[in-house]
N, C-alpha and C. Protein backbone atom coordinates (compact mmCIF):
# COMPACT_ATOMS: atom_id res chain seq x y z
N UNK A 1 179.60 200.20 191.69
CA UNK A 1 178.67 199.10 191.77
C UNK A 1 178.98 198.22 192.98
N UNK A 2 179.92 197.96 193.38
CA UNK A 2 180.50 196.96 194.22
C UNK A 2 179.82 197.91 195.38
N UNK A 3 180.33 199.01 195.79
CA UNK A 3 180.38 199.56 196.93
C UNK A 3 178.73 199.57 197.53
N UNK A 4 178.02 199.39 196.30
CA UNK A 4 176.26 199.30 196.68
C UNK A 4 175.81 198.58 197.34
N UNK A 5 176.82 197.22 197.33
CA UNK A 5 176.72 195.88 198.01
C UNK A 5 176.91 196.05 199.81
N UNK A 6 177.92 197.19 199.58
CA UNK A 6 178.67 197.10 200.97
C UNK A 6 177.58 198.39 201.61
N UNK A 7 176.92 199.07 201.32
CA UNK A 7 176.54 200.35 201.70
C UNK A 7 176.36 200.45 202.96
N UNK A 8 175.04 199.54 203.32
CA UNK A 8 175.04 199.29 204.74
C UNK A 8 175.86 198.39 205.72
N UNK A 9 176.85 198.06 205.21
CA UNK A 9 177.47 197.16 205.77
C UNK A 9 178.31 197.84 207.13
N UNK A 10 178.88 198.83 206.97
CA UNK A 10 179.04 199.39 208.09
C UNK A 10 178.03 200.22 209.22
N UNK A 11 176.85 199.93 209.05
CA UNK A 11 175.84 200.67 209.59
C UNK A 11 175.93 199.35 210.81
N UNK A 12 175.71 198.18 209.75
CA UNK A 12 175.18 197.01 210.80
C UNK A 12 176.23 196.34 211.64
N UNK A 13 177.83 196.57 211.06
CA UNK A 13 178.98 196.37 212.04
C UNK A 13 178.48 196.97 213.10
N UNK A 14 178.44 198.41 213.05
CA UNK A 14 178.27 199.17 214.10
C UNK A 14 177.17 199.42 215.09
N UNK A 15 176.44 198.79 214.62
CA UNK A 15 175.36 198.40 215.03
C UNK A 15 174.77 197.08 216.29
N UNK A 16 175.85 195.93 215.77
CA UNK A 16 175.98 195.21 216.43
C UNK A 16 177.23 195.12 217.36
N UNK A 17 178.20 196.12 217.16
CA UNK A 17 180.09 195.87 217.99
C UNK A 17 178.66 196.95 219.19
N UNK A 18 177.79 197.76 218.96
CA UNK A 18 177.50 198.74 219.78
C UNK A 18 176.47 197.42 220.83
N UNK A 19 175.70 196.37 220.43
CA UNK A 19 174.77 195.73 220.92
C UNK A 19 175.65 194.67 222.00
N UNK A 20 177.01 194.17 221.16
CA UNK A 20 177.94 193.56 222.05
C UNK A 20 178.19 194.44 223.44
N UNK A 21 178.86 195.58 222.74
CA UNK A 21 179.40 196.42 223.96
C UNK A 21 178.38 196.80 225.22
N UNK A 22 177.05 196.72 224.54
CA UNK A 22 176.45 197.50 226.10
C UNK A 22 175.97 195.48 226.84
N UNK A 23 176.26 194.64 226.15
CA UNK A 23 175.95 193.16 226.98
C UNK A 23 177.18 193.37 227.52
N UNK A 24 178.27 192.90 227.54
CA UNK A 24 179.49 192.99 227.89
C UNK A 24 179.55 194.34 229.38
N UNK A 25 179.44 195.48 229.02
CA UNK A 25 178.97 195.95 229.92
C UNK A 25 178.15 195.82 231.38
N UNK A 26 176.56 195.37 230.91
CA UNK A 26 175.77 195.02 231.75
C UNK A 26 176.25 193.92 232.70
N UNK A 27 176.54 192.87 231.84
CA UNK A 27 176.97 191.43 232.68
C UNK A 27 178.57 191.70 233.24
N UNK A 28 179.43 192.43 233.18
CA UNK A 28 180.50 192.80 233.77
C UNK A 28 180.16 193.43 235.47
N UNK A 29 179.80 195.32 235.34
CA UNK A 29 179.04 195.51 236.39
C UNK A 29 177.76 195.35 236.74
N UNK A 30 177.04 194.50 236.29
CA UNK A 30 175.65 194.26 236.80
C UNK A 30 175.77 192.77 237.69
N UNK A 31 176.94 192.00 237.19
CA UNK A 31 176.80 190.56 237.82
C UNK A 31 176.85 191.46 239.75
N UNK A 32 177.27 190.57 240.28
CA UNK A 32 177.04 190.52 241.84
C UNK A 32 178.39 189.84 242.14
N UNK A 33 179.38 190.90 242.48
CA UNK A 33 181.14 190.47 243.01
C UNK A 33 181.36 190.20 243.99
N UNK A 34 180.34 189.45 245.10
CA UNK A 34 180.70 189.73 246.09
C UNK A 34 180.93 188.00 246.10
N UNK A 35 182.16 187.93 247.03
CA UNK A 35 182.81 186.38 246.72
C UNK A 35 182.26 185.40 247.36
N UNK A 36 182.50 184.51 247.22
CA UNK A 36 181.20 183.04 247.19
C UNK A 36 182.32 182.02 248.70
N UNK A 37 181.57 181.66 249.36
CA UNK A 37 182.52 181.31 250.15
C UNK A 37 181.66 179.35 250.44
N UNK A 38 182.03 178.51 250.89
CA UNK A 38 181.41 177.33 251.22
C UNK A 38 181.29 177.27 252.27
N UNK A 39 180.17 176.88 252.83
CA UNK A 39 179.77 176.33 254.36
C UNK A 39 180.21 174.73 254.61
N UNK A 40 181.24 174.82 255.76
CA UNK A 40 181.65 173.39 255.72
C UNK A 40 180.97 173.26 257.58
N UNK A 41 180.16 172.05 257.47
CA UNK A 41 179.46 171.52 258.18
C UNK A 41 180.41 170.52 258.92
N UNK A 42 180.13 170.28 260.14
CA UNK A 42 181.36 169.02 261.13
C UNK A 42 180.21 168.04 261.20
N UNK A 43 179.08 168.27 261.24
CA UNK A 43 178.49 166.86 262.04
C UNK A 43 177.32 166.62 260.59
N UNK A 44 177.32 164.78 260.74
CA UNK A 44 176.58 164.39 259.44
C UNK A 44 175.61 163.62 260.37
N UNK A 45 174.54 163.77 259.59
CA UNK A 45 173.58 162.72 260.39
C UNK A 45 173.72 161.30 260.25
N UNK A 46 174.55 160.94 259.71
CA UNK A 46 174.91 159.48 259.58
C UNK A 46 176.53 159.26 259.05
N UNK A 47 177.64 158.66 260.08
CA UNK A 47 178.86 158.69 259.90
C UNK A 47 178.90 157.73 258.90
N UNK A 48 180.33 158.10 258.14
CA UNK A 48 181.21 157.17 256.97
C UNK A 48 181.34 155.90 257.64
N UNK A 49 180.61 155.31 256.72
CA UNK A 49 181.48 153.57 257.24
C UNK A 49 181.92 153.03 255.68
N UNK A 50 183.05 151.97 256.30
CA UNK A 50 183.81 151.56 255.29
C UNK A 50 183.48 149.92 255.60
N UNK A 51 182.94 149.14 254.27
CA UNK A 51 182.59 147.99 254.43
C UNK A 51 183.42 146.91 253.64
N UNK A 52 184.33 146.46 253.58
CA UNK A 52 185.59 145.20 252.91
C UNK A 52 184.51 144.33 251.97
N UNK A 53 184.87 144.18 250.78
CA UNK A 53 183.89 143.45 249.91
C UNK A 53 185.01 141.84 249.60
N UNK A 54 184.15 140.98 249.40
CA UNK A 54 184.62 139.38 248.86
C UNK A 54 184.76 139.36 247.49
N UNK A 55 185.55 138.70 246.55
CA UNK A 55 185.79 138.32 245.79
C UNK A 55 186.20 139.60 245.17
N UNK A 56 187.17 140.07 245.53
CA UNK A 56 188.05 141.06 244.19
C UNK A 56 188.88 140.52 243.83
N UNK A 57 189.85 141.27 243.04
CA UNK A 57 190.96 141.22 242.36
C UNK A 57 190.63 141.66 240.67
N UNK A 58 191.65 141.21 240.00
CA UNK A 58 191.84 141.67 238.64
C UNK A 58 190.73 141.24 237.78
N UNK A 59 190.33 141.82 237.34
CA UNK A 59 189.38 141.21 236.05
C UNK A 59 190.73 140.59 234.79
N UNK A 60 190.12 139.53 234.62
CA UNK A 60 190.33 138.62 233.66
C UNK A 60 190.43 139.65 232.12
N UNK A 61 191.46 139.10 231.50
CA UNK A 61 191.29 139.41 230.05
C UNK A 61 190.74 138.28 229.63
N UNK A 62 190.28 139.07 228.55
CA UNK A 62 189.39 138.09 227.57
C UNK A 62 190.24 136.55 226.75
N UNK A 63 190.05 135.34 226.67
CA UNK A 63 190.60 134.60 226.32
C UNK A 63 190.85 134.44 224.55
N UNK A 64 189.98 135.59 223.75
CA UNK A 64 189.74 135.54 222.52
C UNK A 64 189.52 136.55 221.92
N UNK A 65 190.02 137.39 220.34
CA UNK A 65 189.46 138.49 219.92
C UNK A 65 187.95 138.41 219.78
N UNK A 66 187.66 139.80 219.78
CA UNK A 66 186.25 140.11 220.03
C UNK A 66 185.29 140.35 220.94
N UNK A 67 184.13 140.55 220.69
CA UNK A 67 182.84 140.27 221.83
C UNK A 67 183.09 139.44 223.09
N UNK A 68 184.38 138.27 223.13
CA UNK A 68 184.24 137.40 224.18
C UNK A 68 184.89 137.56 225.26
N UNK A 69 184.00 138.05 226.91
CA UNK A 69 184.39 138.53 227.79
C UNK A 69 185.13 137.18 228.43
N UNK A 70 185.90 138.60 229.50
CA UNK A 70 186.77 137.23 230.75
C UNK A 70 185.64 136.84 231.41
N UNK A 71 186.17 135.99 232.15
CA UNK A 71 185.48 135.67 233.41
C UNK A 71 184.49 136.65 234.27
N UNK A 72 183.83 136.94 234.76
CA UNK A 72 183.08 138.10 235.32
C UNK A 72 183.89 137.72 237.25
N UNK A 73 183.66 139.06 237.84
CA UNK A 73 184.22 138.92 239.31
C UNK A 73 182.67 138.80 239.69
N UNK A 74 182.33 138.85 240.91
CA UNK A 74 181.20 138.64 241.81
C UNK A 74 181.35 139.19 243.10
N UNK A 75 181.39 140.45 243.32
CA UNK A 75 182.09 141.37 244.34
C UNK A 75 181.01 141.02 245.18
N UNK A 76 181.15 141.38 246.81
CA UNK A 76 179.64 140.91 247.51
C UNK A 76 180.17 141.74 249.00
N UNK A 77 179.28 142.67 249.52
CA UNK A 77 179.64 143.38 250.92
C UNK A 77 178.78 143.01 251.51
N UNK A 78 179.83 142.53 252.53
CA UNK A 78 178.48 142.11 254.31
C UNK A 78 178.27 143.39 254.85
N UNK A 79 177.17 143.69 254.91
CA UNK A 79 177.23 145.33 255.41
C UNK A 79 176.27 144.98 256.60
N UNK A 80 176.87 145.51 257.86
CA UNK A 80 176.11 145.38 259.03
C UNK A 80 175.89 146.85 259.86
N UNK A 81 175.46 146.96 260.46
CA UNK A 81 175.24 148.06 261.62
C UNK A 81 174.21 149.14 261.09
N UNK A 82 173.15 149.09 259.93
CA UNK A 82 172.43 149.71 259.46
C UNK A 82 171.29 149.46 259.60
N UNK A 83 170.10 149.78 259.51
CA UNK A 83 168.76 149.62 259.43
C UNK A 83 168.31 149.44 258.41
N UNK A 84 168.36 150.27 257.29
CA UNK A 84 167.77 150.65 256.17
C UNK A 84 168.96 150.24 254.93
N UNK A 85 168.39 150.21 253.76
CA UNK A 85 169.89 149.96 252.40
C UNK A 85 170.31 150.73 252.43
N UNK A 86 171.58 150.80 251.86
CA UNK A 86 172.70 152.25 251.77
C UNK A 86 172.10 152.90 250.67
N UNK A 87 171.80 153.92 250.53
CA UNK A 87 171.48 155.32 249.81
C UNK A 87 172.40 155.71 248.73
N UNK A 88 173.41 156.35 249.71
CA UNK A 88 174.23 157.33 249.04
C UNK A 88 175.79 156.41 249.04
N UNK A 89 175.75 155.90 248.59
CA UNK A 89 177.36 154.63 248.33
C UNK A 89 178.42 155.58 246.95
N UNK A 90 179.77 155.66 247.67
CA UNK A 90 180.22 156.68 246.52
C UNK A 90 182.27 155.73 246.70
């Protein structure tokens, strides 16, 4: 009686270790091995500039448990020699 339960049970192991094996397969030699290399470029259309900002330092701890923040900073960059706003800032 038991074994009635299991009857097909090895049909569909085998069935599926066989559906694994031919993916495993395909995506092994079917991917594309040929090695990946990066293009490193010398010239940018617009050089790195580095701009000194006002008011840093440490942020404040909070004077109290809870919700109640420190002091806030107010960071601020004079940014000169550009035309347009900075874009890409990282």
């Amino acid at each position: 009686m038991i074994l009635e339960k299991f009857k097909g049970f090895g049909t569909t192991i085998g069935f599926t270790a066989g559906i694994v094996a031919v993916a495993a397969f395909a995506l092994h030699f079917g991917a594309n091995n040929a090695p990946v290399q990066a293009i490193q470029t010398t010239s940018n259309a617009v050089p790195s500039a580095t701009f000194a900002g006002t008011g840093v330092g440490n942020i404040p701890d909070a004077t109290a448990c809870g919700p109640t923040p420190g002091t806030p900073l107010n960071v601020s960059f004079n940014v000169t020699g550009i035309s347009t706003a900075p874009s890409n800032v990282s």
